[in-house]
PDB file of N, CA and C in Angstrom:
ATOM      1  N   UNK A   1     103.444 160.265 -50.452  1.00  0.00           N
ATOM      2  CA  UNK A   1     103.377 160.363 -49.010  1.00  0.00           C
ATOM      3  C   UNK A   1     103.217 158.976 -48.393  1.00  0.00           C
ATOM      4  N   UNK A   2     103.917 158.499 -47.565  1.00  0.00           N
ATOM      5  CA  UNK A   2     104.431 157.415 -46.903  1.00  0.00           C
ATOM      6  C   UNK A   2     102.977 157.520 -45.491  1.00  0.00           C
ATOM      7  N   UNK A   3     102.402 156.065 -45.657  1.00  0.00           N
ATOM      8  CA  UNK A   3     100.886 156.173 -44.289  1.00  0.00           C
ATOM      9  C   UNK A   3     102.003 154.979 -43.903  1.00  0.00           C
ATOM     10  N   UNK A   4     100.809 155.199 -42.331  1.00  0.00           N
ATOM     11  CA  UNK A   4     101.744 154.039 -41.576  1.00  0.00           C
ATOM     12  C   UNK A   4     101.941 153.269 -41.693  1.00  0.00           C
ATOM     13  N   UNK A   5     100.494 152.551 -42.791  1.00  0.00           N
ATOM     14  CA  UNK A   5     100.834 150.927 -43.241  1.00  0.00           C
ATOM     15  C   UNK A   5     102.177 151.093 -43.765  1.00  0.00           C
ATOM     16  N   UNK A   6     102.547 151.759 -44.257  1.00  0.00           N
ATOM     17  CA  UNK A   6     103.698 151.517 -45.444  1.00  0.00           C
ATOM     18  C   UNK A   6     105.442 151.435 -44.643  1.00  0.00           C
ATOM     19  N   UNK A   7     104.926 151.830 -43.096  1.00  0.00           N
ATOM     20  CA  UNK A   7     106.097 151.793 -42.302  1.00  0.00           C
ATOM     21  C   UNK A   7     106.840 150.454 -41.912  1.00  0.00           C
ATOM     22  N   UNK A   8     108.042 150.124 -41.174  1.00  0.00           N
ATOM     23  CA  UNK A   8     108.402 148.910 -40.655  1.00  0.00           C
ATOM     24  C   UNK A   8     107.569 148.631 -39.209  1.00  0.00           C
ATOM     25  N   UNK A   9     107.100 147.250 -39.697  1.00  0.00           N
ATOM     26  CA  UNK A   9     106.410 146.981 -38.120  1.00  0.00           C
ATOM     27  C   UNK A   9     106.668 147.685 -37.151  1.00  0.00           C
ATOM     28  N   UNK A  10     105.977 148.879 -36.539  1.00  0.00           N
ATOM     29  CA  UNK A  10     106.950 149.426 -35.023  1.00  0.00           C
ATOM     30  C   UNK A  10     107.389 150.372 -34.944  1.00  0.00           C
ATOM     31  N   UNK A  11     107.580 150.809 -36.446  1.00  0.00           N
ATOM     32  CA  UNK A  11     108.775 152.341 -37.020  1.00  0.00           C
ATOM     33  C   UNK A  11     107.171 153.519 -36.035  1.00  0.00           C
ATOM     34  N   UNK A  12     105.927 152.998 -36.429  1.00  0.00           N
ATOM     35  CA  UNK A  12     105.017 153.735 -35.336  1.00  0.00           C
ATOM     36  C   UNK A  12     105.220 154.491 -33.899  1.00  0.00           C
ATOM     37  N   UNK A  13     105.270 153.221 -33.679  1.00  0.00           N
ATOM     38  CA  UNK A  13     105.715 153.207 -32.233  1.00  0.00           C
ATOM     39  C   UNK A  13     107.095 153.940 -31.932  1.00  0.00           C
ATOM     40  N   UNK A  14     107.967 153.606 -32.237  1.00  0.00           N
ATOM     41  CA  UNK A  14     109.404 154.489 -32.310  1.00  0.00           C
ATOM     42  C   UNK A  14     109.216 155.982 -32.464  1.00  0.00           C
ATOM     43  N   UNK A  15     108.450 156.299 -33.657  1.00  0.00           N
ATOM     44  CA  UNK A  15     108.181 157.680 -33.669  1.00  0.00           C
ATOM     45  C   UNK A  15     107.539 158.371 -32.853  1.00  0.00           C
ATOM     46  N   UNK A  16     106.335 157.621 -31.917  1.00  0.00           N
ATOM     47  CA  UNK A  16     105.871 158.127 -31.263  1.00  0.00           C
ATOM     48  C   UNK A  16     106.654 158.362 -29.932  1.00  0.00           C
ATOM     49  N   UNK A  17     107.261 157.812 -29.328  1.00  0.00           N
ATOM     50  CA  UNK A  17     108.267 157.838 -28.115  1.00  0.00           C
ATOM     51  C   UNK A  17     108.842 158.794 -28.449  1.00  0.00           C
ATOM     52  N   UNK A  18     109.763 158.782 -29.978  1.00  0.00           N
ATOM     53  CA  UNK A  18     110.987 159.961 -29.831  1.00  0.00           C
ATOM     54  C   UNK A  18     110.286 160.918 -29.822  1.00  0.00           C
ATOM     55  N   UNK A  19     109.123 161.257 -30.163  1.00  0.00           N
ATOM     56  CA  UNK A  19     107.837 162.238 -30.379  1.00  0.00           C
ATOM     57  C   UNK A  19     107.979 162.975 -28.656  1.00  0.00           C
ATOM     58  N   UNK A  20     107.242 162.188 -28.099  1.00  0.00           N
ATOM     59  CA  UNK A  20     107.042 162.475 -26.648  1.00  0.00           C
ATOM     60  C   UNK A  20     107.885 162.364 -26.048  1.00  0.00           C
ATOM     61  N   UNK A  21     109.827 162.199 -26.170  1.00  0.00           N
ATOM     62  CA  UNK A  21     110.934 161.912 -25.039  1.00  0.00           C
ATOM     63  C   UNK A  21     110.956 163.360 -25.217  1.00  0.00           C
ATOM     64  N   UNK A  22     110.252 164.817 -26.425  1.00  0.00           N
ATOM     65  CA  UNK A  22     111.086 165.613 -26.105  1.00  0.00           C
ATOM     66  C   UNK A  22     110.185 166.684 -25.020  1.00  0.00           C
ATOM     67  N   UNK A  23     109.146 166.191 -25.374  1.00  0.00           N
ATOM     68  CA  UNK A  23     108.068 166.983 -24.165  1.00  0.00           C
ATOM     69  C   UNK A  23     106.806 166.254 -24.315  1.00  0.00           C
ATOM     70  N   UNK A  24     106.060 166.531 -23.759  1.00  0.00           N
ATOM     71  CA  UNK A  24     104.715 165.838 -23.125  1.00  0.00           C
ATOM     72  C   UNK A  24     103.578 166.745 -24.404  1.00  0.00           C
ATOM     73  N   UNK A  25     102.963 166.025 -25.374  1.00  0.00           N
ATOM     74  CA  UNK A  25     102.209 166.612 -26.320  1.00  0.00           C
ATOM     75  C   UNK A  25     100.492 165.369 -26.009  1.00  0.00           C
ATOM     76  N   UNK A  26      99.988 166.483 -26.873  1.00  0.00           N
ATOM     77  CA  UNK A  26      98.501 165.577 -27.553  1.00  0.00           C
ATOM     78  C   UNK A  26      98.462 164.737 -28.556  1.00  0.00           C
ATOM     79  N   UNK A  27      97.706 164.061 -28.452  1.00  0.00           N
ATOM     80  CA  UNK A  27      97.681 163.191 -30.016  1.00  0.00           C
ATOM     81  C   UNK A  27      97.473 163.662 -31.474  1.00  0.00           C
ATOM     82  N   UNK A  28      97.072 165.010 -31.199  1.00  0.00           N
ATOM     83  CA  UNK A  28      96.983 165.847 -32.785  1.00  0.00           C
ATOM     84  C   UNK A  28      98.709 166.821 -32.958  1.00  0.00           C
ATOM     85  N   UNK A  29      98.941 167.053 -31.773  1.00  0.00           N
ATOM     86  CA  UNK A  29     100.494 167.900 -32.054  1.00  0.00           C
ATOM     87  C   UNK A  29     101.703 166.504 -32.108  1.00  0.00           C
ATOM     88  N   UNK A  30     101.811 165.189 -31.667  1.00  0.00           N
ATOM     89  CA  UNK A  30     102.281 164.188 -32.006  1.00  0.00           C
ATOM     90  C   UNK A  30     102.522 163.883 -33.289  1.00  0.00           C
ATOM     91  N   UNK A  31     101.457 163.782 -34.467  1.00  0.00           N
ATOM     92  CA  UNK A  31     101.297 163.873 -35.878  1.00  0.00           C
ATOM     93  C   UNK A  31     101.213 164.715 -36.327  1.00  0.00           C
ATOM     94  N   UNK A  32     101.270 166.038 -36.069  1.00  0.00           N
ATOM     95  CA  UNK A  32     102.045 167.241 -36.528  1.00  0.00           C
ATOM     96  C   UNK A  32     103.230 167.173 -36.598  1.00  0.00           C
ATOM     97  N   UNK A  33     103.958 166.957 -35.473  1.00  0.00           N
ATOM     98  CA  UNK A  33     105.710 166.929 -34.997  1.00  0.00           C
ATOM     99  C   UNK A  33     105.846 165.952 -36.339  1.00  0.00           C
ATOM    100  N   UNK A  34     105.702 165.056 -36.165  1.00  0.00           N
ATOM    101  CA  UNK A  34     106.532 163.594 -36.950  1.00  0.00           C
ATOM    102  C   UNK A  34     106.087 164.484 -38.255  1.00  0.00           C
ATOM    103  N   UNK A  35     104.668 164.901 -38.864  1.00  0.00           N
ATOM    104  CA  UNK A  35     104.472 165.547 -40.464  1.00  0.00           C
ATOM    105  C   UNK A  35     105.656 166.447 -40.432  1.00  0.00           C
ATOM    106  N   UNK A  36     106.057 167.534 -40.091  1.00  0.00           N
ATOM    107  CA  UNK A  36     107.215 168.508 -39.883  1.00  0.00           C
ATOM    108  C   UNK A  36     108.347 167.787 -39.896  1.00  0.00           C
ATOM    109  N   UNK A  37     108.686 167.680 -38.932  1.00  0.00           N
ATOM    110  CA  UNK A  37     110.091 167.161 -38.734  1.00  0.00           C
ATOM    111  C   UNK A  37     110.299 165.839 -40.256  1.00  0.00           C
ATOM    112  N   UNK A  38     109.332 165.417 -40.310  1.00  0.00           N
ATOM    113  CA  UNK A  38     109.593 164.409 -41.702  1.00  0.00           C
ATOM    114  C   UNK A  38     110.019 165.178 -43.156  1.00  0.00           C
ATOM    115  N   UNK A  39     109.084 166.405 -42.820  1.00  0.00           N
ATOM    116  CA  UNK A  39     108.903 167.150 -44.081  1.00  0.00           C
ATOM    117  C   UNK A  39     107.974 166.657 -44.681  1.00  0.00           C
ATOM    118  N   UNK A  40     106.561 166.835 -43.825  1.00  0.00           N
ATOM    119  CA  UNK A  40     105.906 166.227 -44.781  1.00  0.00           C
ATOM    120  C   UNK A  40     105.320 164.838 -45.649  1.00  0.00           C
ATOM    121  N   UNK A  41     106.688 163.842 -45.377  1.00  0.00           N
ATOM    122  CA  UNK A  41     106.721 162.681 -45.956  1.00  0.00           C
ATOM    123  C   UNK A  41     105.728 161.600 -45.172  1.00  0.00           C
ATOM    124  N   UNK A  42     105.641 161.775 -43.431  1.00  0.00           N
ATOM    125  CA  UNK A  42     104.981 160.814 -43.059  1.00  0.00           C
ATOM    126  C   UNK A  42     103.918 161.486 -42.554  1.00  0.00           C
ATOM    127  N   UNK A  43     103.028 160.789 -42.595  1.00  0.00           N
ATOM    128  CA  UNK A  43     101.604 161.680 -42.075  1.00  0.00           C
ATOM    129  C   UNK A  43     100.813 160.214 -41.472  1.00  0.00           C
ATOM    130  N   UNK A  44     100.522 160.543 -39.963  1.00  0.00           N
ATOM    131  CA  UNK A  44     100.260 159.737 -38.986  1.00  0.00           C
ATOM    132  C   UNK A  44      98.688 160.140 -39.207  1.00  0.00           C
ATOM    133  N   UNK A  45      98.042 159.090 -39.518  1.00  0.00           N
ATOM    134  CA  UNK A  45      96.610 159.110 -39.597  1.00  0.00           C
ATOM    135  C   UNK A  45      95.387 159.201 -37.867  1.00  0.00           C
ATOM    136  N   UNK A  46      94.707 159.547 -37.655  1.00  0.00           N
ATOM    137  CA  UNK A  46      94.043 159.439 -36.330  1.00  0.00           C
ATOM    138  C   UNK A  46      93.545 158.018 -36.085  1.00  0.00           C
ATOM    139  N   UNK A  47      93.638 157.142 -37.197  1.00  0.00           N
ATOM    140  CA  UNK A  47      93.285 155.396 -37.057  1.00  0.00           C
ATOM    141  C   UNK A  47      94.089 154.434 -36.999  1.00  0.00           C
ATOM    142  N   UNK A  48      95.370 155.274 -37.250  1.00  0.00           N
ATOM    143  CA  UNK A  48      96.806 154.800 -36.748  1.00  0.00           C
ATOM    144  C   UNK A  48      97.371 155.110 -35.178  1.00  0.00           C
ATOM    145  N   UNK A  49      97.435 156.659 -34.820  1.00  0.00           N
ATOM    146  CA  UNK A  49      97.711 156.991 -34.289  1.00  0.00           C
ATOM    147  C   UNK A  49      97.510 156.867 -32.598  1.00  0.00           C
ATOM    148  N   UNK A  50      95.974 156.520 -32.197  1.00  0.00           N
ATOM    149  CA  UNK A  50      95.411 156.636 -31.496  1.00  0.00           C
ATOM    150  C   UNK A  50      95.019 155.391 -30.862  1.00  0.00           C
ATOM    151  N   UNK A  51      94.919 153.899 -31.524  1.00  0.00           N
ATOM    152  CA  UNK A  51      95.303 152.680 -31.165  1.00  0.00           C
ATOM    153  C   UNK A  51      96.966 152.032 -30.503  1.00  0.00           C
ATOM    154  N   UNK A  52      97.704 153.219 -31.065  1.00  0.00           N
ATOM    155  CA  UNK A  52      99.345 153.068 -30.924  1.00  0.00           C
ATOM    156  C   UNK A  52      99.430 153.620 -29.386  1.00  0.00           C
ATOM    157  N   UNK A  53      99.323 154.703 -29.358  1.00  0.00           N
ATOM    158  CA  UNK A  53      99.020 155.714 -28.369  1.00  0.00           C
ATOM    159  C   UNK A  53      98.438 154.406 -27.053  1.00  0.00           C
ATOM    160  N   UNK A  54      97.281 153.702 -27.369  1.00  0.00           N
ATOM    161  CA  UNK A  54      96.774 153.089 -25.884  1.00  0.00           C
ATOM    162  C   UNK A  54      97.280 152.284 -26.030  1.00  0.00           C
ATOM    163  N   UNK A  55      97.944 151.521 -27.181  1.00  0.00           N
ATOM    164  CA  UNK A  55      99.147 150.116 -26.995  1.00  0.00           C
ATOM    165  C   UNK A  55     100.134 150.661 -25.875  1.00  0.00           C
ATOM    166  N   UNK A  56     100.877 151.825 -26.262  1.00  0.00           N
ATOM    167  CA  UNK A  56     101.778 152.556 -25.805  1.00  0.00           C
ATOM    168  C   UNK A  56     101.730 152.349 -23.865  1.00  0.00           C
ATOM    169  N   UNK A  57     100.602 153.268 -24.004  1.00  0.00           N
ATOM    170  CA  UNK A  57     100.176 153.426 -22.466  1.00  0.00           C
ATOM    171  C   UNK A  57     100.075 151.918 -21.962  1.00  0.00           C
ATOM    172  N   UNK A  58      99.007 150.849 -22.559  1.00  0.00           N
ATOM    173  CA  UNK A  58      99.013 149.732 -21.507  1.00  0.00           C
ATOM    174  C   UNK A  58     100.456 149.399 -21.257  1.00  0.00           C
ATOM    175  N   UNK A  59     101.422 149.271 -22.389  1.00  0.00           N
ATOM    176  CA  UNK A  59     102.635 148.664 -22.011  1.00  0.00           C
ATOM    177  C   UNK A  59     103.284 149.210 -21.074  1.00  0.00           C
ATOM    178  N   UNK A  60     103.228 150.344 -20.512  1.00  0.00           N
ATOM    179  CA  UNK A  60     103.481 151.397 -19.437  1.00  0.00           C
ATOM    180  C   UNK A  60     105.136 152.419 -20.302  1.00  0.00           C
ATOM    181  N   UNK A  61     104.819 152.469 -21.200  1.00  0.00           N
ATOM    182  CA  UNK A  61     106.071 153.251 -21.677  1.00  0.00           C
ATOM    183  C   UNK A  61     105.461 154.656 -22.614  1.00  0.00           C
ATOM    184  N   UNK A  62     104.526 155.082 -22.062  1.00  0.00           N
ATOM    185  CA  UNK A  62     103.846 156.348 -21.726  1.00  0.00           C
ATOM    186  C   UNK A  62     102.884 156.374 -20.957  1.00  0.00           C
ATOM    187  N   UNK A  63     102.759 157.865 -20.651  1.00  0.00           N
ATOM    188  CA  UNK A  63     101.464 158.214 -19.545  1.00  0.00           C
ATOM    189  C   UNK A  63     100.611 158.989 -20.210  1.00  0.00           C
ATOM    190  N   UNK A  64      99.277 159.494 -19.318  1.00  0.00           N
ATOM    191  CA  UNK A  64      98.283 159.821 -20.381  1.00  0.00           C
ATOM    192  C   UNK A  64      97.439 160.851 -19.155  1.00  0.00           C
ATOM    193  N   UNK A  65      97.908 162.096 -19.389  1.00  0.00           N
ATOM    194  CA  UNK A  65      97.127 163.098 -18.301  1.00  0.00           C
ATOM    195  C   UNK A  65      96.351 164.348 -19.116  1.00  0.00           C
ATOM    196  N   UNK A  66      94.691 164.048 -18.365  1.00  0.00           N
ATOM    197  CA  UNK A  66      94.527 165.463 -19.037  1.00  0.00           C
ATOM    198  C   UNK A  66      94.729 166.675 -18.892  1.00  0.00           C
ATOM    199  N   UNK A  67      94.643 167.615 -19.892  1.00  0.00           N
ATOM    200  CA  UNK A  67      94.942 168.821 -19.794  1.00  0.00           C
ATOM    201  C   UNK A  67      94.166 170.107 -20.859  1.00  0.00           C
ATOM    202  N   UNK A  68      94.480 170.855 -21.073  1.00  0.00           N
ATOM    203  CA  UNK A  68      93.766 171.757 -21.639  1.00  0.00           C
ATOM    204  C   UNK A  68      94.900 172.350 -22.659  1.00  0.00           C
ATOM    205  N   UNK A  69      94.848 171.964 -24.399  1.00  0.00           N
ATOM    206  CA  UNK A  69      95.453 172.157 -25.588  1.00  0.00           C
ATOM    207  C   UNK A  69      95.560 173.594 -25.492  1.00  0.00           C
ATOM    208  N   UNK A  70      96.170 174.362 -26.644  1.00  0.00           N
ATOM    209  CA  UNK A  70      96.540 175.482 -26.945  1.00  0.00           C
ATOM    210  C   UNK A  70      94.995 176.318 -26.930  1.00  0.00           C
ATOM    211  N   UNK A  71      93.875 175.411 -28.224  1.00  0.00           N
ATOM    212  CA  UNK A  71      92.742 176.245 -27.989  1.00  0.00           C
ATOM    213  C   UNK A  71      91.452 175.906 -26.883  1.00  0.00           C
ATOM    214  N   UNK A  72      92.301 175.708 -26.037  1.00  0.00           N
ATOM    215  CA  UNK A  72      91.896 175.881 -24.757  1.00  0.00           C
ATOM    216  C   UNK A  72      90.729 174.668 -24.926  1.00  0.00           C
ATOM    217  N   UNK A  73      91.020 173.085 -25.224  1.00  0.00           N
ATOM    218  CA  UNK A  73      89.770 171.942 -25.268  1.00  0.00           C
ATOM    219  C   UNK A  73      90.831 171.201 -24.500  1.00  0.00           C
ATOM    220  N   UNK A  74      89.899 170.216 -23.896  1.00  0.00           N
ATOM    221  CA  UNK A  74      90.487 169.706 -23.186  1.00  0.00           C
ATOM    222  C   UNK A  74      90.861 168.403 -23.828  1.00  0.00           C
ATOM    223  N   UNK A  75      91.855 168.085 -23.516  1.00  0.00           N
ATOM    224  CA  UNK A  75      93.343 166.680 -24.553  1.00  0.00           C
ATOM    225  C   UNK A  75      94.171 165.526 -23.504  1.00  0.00           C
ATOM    226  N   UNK A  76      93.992 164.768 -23.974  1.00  0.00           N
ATOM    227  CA  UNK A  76      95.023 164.079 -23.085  1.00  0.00           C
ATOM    228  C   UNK A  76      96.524 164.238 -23.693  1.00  0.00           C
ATOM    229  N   UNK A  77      97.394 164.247 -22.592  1.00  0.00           N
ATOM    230  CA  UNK A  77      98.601 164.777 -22.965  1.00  0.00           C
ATOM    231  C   UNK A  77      99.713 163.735 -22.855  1.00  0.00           C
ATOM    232  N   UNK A  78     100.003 162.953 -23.490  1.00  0.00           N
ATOM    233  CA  UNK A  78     101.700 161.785 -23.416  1.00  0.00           C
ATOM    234  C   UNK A  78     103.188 162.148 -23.278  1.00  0.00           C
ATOM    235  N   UNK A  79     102.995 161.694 -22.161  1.00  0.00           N
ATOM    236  CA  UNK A  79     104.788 161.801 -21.847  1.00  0.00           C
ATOM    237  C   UNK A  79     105.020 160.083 -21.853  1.00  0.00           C
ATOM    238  N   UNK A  80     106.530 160.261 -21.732  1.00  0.00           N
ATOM    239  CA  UNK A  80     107.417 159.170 -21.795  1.00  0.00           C
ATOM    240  C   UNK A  80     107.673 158.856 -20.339  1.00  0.00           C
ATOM    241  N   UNK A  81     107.043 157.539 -20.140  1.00  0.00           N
ATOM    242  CA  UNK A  81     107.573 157.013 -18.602  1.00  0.00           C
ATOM    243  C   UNK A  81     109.243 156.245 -19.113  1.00  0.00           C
ATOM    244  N   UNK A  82     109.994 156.306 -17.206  1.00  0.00           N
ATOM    245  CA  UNK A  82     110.634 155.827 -17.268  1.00  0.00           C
ATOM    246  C   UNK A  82     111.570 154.486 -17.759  1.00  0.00           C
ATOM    247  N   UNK A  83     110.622 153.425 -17.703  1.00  0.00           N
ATOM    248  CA  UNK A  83     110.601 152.105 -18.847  1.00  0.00           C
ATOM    249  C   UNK A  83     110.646 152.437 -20.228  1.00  0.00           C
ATOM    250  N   UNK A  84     109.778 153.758 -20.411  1.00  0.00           N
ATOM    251  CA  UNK A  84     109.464 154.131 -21.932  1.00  0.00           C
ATOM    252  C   UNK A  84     110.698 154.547 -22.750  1.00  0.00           C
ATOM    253  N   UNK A  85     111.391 155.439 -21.854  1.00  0.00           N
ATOM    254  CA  UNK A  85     112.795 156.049 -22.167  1.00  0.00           C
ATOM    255  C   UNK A  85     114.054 154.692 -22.533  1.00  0.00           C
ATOM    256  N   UNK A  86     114.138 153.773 -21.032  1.00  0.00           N
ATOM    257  CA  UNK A  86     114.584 152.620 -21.536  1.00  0.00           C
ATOM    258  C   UNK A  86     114.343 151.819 -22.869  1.00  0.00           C
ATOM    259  N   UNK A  87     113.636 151.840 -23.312  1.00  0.00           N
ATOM    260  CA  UNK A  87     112.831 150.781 -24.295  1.00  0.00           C
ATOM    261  C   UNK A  87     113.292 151.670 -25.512  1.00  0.00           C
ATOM    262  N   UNK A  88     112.974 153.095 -25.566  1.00  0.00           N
ATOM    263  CA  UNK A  88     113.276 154.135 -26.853  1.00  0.00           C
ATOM    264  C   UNK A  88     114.486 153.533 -26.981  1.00  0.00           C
ATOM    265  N   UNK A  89     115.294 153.973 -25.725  1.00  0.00           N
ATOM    266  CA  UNK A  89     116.810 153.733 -26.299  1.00  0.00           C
ATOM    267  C   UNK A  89     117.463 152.072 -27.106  1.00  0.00           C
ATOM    268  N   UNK A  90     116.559 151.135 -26.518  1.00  0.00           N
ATOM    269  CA  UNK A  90     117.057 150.139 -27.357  1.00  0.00           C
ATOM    270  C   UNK A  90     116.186 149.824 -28.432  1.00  0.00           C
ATOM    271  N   UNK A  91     115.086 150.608 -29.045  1.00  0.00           N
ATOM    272  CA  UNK A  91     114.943 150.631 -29.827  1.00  0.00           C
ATOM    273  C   UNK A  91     115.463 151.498 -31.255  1.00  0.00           C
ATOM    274  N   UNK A  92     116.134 152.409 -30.834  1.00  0.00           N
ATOM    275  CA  UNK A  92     116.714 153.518 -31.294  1.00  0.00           C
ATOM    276  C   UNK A  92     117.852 152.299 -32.317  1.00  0.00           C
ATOM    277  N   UNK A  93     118.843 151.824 -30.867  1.00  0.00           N
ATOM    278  CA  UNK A  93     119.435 150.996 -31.394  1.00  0.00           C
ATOM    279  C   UNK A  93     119.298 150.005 -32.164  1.00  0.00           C
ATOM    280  N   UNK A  94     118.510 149.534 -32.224  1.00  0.00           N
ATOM    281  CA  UNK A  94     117.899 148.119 -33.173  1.00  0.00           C
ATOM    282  C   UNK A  94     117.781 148.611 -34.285  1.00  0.00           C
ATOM    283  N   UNK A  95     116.967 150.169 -34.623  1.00  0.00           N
ATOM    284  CA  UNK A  95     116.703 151.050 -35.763  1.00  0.00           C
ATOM    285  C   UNK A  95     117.715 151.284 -36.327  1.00  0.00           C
ATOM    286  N   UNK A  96     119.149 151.668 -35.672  1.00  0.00           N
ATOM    287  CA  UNK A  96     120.350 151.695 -36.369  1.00  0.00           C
ATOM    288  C   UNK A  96     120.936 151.024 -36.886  1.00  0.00           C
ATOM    289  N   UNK A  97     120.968 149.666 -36.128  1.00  0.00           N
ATOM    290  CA  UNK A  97     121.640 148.742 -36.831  1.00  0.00           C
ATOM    291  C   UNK A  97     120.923 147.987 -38.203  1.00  0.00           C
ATOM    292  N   UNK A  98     119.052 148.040 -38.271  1.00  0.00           N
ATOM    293  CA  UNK A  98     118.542 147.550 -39.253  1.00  0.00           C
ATOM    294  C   UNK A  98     118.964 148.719 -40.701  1.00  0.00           C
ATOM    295  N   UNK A  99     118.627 150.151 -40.317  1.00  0.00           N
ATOM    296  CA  UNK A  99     118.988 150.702 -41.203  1.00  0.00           C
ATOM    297  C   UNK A  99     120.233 151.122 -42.256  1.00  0.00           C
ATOM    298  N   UNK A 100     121.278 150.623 -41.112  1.00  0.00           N
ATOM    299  CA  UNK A 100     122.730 150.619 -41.615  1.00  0.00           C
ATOM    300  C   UNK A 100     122.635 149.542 -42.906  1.00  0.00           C
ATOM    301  N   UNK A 101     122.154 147.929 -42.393  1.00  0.00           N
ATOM    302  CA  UNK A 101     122.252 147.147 -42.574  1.00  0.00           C
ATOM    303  C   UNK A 101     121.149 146.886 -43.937  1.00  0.00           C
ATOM    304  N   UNK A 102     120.540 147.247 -44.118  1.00  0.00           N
ATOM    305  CA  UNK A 102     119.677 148.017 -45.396  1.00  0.00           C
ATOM    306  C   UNK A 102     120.419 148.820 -46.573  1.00  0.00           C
ATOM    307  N   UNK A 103     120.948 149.699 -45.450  1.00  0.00           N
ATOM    308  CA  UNK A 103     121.680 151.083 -46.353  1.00  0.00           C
ATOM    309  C   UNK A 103     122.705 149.632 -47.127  1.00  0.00           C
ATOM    310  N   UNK A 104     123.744 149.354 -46.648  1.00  0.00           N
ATOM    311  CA  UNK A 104     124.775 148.117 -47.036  1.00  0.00           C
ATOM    312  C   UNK A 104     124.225 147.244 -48.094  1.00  0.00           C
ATOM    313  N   UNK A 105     122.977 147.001 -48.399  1.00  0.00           N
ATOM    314  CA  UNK A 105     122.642 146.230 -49.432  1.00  0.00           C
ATOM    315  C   UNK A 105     121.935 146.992 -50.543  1.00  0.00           C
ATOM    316  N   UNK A 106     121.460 148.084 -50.123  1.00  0.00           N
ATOM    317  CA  UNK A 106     121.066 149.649 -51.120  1.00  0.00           C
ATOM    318  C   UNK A 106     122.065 149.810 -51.927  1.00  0.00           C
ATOM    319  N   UNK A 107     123.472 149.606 -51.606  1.00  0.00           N
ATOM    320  CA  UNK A 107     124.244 149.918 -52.126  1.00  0.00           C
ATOM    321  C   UNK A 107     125.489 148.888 -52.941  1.00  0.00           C
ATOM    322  N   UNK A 108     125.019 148.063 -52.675  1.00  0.00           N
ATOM    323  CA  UNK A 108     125.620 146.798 -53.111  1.00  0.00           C
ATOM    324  C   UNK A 108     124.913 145.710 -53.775  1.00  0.00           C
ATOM    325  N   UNK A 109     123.642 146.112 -54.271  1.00  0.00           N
ATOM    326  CA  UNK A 109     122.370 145.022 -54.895  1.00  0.00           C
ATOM    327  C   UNK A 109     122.240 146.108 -56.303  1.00  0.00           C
TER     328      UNK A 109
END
């Protein structure tokens, strides 16, 4: 099982945006989504997660409103501000081109 140290500088951060571009979650259903959708493989720690999260917010490329979770406690909830969406997308891109560009020597080394 892959922890965040073990990620690319940032691959954090990335996950967390595409996390929240698709709806507005908590910081415990955030690292659920990414455990699932990974299968399992990445598992976002709460000492990872939660320093990223207020990096996130100061930079203004999420917001942070409370609300009241499924079992009814009260959570702060992250959506993706508008800058935030900008920024995903060229990071998205940067992610593609490093990983292509990886894959290309995976296969040729």
């Amino acid at each position: 099982m892959s922890k965040p140290t073990d990620l690319v500088q940032g691959t954090l951060d990335l996950l967390i945006l595409k996390t929240v571009a698709l709806e507005s979650m908590h910081g415990w259903a955030i690292a659920q989504r990414i455990r699932s959708v990974s299968n399992n493989v990445l598992q976002v720690n709460q000492g990872a997660l939660y320093p990223a999260l207020h990096r996130l917010e100061q930079q203004g490329w999420i917001r942070a409103e409370w609300g009241e979770s499924e079992n009814n406690r009260r959570a702060k909830y992250y959506s993706l501000t508008k800058a935030g969406r900008k920024y995903l997308q060229s990071e998205e891109a940067n992610w593609q081109r490093l990983s292509a560009a990886i894959g290309l020597i995976l296969k040729t080394a």
